[in-house]
C-alpha atoms as a PDB file:
ATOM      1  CA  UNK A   1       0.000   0.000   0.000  1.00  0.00           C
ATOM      2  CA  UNK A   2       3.003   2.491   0.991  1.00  0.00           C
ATOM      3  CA  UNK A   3       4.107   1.623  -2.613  1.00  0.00           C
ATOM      4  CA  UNK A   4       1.058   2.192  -4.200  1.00  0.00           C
ATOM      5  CA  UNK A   5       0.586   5.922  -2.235  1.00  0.00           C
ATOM      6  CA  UNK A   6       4.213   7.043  -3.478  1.00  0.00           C
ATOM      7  CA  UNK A   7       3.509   6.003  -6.748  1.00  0.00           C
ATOM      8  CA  UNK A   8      -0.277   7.906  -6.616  1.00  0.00           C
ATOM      9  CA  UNK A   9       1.002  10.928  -5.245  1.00  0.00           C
ATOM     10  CA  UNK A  10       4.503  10.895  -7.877  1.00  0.00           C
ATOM     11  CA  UNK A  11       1.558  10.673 -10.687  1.00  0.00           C
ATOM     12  CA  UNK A  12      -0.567  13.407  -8.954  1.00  0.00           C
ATOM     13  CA  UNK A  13       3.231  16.140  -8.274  1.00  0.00           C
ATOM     14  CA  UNK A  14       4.221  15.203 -12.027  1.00  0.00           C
ATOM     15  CA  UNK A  15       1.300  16.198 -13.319  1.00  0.00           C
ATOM     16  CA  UNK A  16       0.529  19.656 -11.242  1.00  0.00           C
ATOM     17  CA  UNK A  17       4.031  20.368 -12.476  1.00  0.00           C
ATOM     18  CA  UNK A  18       2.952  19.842 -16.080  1.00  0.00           C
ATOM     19  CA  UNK A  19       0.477  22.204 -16.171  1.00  0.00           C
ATOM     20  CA  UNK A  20       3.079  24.628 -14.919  1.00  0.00           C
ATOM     21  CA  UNK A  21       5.346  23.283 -17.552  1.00  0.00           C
ATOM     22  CA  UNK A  22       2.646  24.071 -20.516  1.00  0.00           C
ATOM     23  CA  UNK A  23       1.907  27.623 -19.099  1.00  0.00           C
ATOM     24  CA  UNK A  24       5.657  28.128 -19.355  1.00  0.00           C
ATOM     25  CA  UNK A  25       5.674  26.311 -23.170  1.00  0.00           C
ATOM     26  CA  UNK A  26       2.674  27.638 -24.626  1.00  0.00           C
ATOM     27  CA  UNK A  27       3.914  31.498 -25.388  1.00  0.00           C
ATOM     28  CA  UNK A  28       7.076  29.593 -27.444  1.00  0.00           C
ATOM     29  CA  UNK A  29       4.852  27.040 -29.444  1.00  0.00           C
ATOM     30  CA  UNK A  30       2.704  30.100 -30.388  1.00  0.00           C
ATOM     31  CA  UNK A  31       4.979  32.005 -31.706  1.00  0.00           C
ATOM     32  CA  UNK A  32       6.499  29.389 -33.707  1.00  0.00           C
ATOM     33  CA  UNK A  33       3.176  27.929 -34.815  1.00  0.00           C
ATOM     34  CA  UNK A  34       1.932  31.369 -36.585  1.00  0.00           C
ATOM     35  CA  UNK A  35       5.724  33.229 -37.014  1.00  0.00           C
ATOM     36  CA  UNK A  36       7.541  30.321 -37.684  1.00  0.00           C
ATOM     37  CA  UNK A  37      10.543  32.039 -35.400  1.00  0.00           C
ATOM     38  CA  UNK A  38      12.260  30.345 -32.647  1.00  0.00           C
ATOM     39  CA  UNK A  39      12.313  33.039 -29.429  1.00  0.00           C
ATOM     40  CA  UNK A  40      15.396  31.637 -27.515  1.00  0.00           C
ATOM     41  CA  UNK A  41      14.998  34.686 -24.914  1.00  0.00           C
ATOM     42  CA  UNK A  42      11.083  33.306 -24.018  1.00  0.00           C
ATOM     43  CA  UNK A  43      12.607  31.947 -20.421  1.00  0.00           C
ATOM     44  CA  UNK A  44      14.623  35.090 -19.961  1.00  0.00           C
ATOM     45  CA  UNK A  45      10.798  36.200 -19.746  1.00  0.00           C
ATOM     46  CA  UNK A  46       9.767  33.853 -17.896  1.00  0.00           C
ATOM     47  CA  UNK A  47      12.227  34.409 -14.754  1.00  0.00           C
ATOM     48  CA  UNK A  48      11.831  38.278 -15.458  1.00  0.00           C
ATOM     49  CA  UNK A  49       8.203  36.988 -14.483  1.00  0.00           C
ATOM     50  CA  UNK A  50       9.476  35.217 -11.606  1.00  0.00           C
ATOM     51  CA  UNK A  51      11.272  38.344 -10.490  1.00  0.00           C
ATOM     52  CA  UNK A  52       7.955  40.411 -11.121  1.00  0.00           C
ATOM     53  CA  UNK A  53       5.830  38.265  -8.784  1.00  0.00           C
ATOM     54  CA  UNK A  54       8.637  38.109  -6.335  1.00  0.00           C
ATOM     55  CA  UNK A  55       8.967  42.354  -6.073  1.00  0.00           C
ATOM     56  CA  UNK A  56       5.014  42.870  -5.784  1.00  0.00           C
ATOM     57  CA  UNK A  57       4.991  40.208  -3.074  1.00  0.00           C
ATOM     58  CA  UNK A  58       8.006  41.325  -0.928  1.00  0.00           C
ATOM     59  CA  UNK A  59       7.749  45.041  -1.540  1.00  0.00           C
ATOM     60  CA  UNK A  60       3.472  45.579  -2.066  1.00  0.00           C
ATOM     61  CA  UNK A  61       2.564  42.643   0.177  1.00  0.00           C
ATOM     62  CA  UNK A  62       0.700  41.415  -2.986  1.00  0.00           C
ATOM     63  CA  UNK A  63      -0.520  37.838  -2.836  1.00  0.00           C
ATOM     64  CA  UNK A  64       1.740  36.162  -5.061  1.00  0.00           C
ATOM     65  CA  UNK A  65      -1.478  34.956  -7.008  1.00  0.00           C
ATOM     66  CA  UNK A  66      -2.765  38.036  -7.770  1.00  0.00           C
ATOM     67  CA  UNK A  67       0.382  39.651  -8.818  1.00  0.00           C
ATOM     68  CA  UNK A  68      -0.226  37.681 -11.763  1.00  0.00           C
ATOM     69  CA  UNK A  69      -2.709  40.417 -12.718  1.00  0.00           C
ATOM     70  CA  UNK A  70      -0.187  42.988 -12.848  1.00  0.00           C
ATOM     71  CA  UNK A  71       2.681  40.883 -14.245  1.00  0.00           C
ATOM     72  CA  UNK A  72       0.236  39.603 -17.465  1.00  0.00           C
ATOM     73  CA  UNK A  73      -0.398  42.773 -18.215  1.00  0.00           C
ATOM     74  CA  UNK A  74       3.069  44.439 -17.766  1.00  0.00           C
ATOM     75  CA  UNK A  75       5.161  41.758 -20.030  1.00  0.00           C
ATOM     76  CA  UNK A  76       2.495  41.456 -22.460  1.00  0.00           C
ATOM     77  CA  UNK A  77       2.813  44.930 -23.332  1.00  0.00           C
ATOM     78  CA  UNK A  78       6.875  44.543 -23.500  1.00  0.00           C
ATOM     79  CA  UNK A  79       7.314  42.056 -25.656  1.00  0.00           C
ATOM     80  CA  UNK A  80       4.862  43.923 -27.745  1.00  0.00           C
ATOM     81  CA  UNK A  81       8.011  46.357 -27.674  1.00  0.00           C
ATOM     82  CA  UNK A  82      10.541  44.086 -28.608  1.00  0.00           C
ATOM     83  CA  UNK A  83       8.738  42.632 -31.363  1.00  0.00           C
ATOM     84  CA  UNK A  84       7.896  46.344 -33.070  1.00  0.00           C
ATOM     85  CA  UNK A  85      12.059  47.574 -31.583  1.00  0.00           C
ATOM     86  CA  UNK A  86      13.652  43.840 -32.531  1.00  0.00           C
ATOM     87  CA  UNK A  87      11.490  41.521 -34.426  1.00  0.00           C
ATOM     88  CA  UNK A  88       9.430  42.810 -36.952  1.00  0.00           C
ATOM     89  CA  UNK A  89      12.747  45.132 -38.442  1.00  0.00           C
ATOM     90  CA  UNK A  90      14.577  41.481 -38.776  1.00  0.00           C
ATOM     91  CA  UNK A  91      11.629  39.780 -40.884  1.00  0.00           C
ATOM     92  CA  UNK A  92      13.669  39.673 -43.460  1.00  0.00           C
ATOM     93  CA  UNK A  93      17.145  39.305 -42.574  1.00  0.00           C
ATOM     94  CA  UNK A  94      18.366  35.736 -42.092  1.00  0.00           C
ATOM     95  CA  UNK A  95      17.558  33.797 -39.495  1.00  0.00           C
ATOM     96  CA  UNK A  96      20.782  34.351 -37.665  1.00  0.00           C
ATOM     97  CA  UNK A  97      20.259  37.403 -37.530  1.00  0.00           C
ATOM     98  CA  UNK A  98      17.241  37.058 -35.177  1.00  0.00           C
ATOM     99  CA  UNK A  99      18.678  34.213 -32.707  1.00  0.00           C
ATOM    100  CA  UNK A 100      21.585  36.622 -31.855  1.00  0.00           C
ATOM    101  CA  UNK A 101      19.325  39.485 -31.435  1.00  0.00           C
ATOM    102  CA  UNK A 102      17.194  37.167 -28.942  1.00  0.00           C
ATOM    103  CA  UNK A 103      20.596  36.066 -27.120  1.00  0.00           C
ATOM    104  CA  UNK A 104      21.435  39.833 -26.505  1.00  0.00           C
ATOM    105  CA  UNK A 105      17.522  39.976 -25.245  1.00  0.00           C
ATOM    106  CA  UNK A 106      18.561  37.348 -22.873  1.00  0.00           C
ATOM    107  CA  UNK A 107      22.300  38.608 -21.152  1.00  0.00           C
ATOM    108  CA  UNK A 108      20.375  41.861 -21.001  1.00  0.00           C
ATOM    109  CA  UNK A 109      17.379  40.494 -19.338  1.00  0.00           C
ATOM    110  CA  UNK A 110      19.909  38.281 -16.933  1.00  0.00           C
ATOM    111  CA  UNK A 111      22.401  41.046 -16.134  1.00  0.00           C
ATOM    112  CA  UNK A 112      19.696  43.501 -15.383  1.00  0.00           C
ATOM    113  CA  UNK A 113      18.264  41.420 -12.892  1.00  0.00           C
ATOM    114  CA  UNK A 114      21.380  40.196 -11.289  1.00  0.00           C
ATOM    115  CA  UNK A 115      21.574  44.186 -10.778  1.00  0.00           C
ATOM    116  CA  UNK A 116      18.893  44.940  -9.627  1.00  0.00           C
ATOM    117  CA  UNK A 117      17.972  42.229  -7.312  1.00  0.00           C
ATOM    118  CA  UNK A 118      21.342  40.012  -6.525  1.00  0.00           C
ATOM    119  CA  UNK A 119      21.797  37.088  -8.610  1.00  0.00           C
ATOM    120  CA  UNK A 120      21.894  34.617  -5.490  1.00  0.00           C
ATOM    121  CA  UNK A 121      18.340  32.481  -5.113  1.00  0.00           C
ATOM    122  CA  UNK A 122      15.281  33.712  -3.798  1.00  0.00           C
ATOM    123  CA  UNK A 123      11.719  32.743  -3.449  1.00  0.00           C
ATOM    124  CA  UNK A 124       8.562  34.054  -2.839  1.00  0.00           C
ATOM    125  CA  UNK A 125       7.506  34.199   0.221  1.00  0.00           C
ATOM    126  CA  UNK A 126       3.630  33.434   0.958  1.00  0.00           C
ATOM    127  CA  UNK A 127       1.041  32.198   3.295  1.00  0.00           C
ATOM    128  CA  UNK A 128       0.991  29.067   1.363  1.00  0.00           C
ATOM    129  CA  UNK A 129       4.568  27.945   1.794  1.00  0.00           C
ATOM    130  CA  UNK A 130       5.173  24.971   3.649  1.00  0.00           C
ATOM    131  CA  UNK A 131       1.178  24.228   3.639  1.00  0.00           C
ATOM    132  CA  UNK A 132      -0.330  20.428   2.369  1.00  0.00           C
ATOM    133  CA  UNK A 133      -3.643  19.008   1.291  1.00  0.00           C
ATOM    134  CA  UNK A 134      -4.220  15.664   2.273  1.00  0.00           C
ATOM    135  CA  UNK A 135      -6.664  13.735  -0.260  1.00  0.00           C
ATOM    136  CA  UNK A 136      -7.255  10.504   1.194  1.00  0.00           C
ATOM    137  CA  UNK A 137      -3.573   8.572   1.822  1.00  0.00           C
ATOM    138  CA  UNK A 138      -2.357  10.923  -0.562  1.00  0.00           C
ATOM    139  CA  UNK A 139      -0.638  14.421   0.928  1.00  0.00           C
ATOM    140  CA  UNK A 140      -0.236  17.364  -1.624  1.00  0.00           C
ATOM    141  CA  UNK A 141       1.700  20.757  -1.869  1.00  0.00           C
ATOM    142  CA  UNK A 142      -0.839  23.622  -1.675  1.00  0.00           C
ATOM    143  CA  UNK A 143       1.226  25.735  -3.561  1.00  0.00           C
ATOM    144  CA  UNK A 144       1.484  23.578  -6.797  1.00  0.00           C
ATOM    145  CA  UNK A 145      -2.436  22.446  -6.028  1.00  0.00           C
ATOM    146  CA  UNK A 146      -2.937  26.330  -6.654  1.00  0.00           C
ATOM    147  CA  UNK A 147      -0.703  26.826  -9.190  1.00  0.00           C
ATOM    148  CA  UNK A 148      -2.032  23.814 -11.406  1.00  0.00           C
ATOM    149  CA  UNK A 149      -5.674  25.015 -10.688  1.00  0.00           C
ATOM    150  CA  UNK A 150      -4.319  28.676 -12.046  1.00  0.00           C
ATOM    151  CA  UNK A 151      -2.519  27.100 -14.868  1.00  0.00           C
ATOM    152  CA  UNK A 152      -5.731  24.976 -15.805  1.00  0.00           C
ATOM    153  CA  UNK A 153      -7.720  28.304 -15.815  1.00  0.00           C
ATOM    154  CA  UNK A 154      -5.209  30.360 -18.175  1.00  0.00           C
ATOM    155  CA  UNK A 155      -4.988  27.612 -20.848  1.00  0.00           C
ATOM    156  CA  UNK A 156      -8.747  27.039 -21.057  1.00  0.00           C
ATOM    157  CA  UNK A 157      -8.856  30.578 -21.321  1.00  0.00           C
ATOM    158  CA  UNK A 158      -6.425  30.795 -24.306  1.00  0.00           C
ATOM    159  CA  UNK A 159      -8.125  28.189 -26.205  1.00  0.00           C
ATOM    160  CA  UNK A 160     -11.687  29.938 -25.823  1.00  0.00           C
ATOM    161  CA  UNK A 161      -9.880  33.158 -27.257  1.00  0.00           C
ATOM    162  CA  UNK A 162      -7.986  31.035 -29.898  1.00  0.00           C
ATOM    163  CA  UNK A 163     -11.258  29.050 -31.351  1.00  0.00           C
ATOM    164  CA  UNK A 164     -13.781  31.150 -30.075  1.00  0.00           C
ATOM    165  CA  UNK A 165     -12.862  35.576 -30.726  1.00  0.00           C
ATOM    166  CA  UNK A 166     -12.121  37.027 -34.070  1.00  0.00           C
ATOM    167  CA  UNK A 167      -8.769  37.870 -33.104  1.00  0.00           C
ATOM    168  CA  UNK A 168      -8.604  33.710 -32.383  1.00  0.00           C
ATOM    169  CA  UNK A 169      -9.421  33.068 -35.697  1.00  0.00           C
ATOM    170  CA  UNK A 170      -7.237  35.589 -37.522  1.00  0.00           C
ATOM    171  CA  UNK A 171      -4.495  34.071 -35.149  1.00  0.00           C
ATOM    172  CA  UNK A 172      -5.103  30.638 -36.158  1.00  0.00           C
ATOM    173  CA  UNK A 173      -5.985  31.839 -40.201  1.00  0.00           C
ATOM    174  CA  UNK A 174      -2.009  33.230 -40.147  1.00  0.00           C
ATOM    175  CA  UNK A 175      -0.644  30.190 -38.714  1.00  0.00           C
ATOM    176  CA  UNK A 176      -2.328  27.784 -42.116  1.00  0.00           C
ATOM    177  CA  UNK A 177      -1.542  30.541 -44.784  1.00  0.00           C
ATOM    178  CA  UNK A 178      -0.254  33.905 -44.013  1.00  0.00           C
ATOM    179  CA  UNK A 179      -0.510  35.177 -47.401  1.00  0.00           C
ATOM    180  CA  UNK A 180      -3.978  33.992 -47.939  1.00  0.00           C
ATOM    181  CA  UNK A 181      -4.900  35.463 -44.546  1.00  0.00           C
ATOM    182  CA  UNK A 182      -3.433  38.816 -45.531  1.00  0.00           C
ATOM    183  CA  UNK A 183      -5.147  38.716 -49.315  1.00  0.00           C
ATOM    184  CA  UNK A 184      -8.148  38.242 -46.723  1.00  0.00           C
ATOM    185  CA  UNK A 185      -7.805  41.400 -45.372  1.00  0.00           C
ATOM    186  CA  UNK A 186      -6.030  39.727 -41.934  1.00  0.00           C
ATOM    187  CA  UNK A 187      -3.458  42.057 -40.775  1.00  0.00           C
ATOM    188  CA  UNK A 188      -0.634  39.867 -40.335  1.00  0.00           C
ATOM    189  CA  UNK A 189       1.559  42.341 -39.111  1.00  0.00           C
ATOM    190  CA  UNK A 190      -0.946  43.174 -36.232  1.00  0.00           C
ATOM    191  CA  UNK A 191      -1.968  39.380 -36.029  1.00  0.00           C
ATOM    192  CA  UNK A 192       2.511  38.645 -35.025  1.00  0.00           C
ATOM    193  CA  UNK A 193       2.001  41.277 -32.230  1.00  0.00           C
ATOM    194  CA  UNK A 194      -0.665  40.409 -30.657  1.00  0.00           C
ATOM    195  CA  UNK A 195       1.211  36.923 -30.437  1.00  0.00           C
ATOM    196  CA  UNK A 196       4.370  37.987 -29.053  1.00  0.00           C
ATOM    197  CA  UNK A 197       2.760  39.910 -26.454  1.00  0.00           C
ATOM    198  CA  UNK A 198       0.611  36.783 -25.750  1.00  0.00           C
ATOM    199  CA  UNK A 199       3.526  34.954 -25.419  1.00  0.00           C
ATOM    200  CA  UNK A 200       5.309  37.367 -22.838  1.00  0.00           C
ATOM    201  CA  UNK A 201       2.346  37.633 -20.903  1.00  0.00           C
ATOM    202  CA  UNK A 202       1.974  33.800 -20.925  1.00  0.00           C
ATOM    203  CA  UNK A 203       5.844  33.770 -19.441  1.00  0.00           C
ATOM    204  CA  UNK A 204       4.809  36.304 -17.104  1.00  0.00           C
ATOM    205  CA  UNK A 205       2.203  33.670 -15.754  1.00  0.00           C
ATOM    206  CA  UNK A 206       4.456  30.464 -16.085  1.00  0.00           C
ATOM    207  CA  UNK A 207       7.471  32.933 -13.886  1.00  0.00           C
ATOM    208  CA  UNK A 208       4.799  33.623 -11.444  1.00  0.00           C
ATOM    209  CA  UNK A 209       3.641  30.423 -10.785  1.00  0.00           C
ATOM    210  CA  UNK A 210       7.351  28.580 -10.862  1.00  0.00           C
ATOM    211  CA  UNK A 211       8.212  30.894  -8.366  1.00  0.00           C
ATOM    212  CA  UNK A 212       5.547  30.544  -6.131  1.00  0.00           C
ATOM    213  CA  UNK A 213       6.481  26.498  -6.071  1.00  0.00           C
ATOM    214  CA  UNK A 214      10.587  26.690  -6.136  1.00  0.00           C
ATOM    215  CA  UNK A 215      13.667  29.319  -5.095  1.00  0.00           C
ATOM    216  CA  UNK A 216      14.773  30.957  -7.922  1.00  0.00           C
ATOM    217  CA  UNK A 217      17.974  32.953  -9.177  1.00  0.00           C
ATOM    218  CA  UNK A 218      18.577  35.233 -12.981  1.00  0.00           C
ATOM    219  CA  UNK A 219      20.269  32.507 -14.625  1.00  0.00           C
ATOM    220  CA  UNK A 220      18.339  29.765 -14.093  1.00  0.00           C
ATOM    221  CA  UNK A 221      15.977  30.256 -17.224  1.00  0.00           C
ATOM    222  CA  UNK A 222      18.870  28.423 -18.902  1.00  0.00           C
ATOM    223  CA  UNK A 223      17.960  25.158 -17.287  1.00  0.00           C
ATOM    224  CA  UNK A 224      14.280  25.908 -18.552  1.00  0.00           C
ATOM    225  CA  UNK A 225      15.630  26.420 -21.570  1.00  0.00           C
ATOM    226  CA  UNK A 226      15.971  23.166 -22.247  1.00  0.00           C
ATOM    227  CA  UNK A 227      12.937  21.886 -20.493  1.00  0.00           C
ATOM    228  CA  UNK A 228      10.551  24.348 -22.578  1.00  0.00           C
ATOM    229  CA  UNK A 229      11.929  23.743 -26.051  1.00  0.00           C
ATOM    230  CA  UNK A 230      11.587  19.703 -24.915  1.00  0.00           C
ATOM    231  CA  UNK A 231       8.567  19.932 -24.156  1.00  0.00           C
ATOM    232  CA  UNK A 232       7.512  22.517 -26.976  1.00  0.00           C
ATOM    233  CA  UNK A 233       9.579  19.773 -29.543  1.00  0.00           C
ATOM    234  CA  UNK A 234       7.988  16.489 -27.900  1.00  0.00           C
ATOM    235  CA  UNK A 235       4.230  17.741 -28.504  1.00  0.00           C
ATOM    236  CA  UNK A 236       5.017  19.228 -32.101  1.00  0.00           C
ATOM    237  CA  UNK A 237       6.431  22.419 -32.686  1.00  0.00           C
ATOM    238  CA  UNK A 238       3.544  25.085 -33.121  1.00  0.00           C
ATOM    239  CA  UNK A 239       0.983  22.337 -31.595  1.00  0.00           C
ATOM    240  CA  UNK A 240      -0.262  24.051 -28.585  1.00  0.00           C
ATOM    241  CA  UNK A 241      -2.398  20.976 -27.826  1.00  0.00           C
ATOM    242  CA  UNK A 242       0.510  18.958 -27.815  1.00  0.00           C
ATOM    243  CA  UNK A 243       2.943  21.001 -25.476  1.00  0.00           C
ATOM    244  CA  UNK A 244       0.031  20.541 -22.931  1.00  0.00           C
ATOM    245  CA  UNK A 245       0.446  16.459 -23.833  1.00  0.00           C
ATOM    246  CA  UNK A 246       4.092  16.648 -23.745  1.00  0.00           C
ATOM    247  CA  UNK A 247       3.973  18.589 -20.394  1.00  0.00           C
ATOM    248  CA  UNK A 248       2.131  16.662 -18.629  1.00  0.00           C
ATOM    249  CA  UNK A 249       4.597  13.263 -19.781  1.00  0.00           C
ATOM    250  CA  UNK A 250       7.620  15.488 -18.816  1.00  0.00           C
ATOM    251  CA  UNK A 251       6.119  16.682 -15.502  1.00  0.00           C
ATOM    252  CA  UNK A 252       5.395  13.005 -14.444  1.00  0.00           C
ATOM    253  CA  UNK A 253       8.836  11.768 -15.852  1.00  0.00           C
ATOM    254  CA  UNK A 254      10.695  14.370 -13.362  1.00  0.00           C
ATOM    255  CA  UNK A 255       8.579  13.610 -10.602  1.00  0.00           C
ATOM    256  CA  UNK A 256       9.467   9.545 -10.619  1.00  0.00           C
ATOM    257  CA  UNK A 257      13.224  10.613 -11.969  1.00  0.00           C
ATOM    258  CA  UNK A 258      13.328  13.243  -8.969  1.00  0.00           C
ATOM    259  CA  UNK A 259      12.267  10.549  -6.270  1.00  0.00           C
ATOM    260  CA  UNK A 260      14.070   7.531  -7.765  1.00  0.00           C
ATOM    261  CA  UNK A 261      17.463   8.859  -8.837  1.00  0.00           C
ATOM    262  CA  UNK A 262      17.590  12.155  -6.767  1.00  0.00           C
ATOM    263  CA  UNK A 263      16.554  15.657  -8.068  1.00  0.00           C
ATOM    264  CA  UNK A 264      19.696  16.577  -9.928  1.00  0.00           C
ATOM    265  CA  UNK A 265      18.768  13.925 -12.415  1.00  0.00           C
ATOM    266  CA  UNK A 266      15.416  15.268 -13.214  1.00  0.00           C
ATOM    267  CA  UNK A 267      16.357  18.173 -15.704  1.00  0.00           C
ATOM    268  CA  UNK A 268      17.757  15.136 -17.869  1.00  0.00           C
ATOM    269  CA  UNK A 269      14.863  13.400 -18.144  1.00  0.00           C
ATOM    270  CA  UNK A 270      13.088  15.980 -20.309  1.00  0.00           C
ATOM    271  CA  UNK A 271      15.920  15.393 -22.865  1.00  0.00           C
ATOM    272  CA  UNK A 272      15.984  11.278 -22.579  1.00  0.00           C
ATOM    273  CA  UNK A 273      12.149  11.445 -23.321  1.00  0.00           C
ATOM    274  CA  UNK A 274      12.783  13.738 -26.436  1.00  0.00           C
ATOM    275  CA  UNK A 275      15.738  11.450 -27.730  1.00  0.00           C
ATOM    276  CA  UNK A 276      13.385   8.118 -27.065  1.00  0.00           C
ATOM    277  CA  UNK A 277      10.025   9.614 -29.106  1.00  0.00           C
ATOM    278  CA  UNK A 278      11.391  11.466 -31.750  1.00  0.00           C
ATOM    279  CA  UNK A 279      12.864   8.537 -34.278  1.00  0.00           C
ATOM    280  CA  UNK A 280       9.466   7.283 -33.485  1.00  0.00           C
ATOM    281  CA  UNK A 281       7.498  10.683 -33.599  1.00  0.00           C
ATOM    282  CA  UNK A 282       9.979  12.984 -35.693  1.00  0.00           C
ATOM    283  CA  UNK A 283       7.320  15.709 -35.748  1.00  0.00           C
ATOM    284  CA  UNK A 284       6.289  15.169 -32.411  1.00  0.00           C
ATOM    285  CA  UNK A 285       3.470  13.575 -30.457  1.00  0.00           C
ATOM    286  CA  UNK A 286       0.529  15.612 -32.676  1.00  0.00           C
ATOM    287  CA  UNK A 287       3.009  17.564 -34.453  1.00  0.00           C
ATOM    288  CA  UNK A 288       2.742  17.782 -38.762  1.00  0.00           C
ATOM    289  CA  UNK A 289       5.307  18.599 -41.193  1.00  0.00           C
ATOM    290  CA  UNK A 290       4.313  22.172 -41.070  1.00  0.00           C
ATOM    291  CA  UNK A 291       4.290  23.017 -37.516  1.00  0.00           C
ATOM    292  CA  UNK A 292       0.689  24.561 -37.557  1.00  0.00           C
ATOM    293  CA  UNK A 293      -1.424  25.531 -34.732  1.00  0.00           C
END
């Protein structure tokens, strides 16, 4: 029976950190499913996120929660202003051209924080630290209870907007055909920023929430690096139903890697799932040739 509760509540803690995991991934398989670009500097969003949450709670007293109201809001609109200051003058150039713009994005985004706030860890400090939910045999961390239940609400609210509002539509119209949308009358151009700042907004969100669970410090977004594009890369780049599938599977693989082979093991196991499905899945789980949403 002790076997059988470890295993239950392994399941359960994988999967609450999935949904973190595909709040965190989402923004990245957007913007490759409609812009086709690869934003390397997406976690340097994410732990400016973190940071966010962290400031409004120590400084404001702001439940950690709620600062996710301000910190949506606040990186949506600036990665609106690196796509109209960065991205959209690079259309064009080569590809190359963007990743290193991205990488500056990202020592900037590290270096200011390290500044501004110390680059030794931190956490966020709430009333929920420390606190459990028992379920039965099964004891749970309120924090990533909440978090997951937060995380569940934000991606059913992106796929209402994406199949259900105009601007939804247009999104999902640009990411089959952007020159048919634009002979359409879709503008594209307006259609990419709306995205990006989607996207930063979504970090914003995944930051928040990661850093309500676990200490934090600037240059870990590195580490998530990896884990995001995994998981973006295992469910089928531009597939945002499929980095929800491939979070969940990553999320559950830490958990039993964490427990089983100690927690320094666990960032691998993101990669040894994405080397064991893709000559099976080369596209991904529900991923197609063209990387559509």
């Amino acid at each position: 029976m002790e076997t059988l509760r470890i295993i239950g509540e392994l399941l359960i803690n994988g999967l609450l950190l999935g949904g973190v995991y595909a709040v965190m991934a989402t923004g990245l398989s957007l913007i490759f499913g409609v812009m086709r670009i690869l934003q390397i500097a997406h976690t340097a969003l994410i732990i400016l996120g973190c940071y966010f949450s962290y400031a409004l709670a120590t400084h404001f007293s702001l439940d950690p929660f709620l600062s996710i109201l301000l910190t949506f809001p606040a990186l949506f609109l600036l990665s609106m202003l690196l796509y109209r200051c960065l991205v959209a003058p690079l259309e064009n150039a080569p590809p190359v051209s963007s990743l290193l713009a991205f990488f500056g994005v990202i020592l900037m985004v590290e270096n200011s924080i390290g500044i501004i706030w110390s680059t030794n860890y931190t956490a966020i400090y709430s009333r929920y630290q420390g606190k459990s939910l028992a379920l039965g045999a099964l004891i749970l961390s309120l924090p990533q209870l909440l978090a997951f239940c937060v995380a569940v609400v934000i991606l059913t609210a992106l796929f209402l907007f994406l199949k259900r509002t105009e601007v939804g539509r247009a999104i999902r119209a640009v990411s089959q055909d952007r020159e048919t949308a634009r002979i359409l009358g879709v503008d594209v151009d307006r259609i990419f920023l709306i995205v990006f700042g989607l996207a930063g907004g979504l970090a914003a969100v995944g930051g928040a929430l990661m850093g309500i669970i676990y200490s934090f410090y600037p240059a870990l977004h590195w580490q998530w690096l990896g884990v995001v594009f995994s998981v973006v890369i295992l469910g089928g780049l531009g597939k945002v139903q499929g980095t929800v599938l491939a979070a969940g599977i990553i999320g559950i693989t830490e958990s039993f890697t964490s427990y089983y082979l100690g927690s320094q093991w666990a960032p691998m196991a993101a990669f040894a799932i994405l080397i064991l499905t893709l000559p099976l899945r080369p596209h991904g789980l529900l991923g197609t040739p063209g990387g559509r949403l």
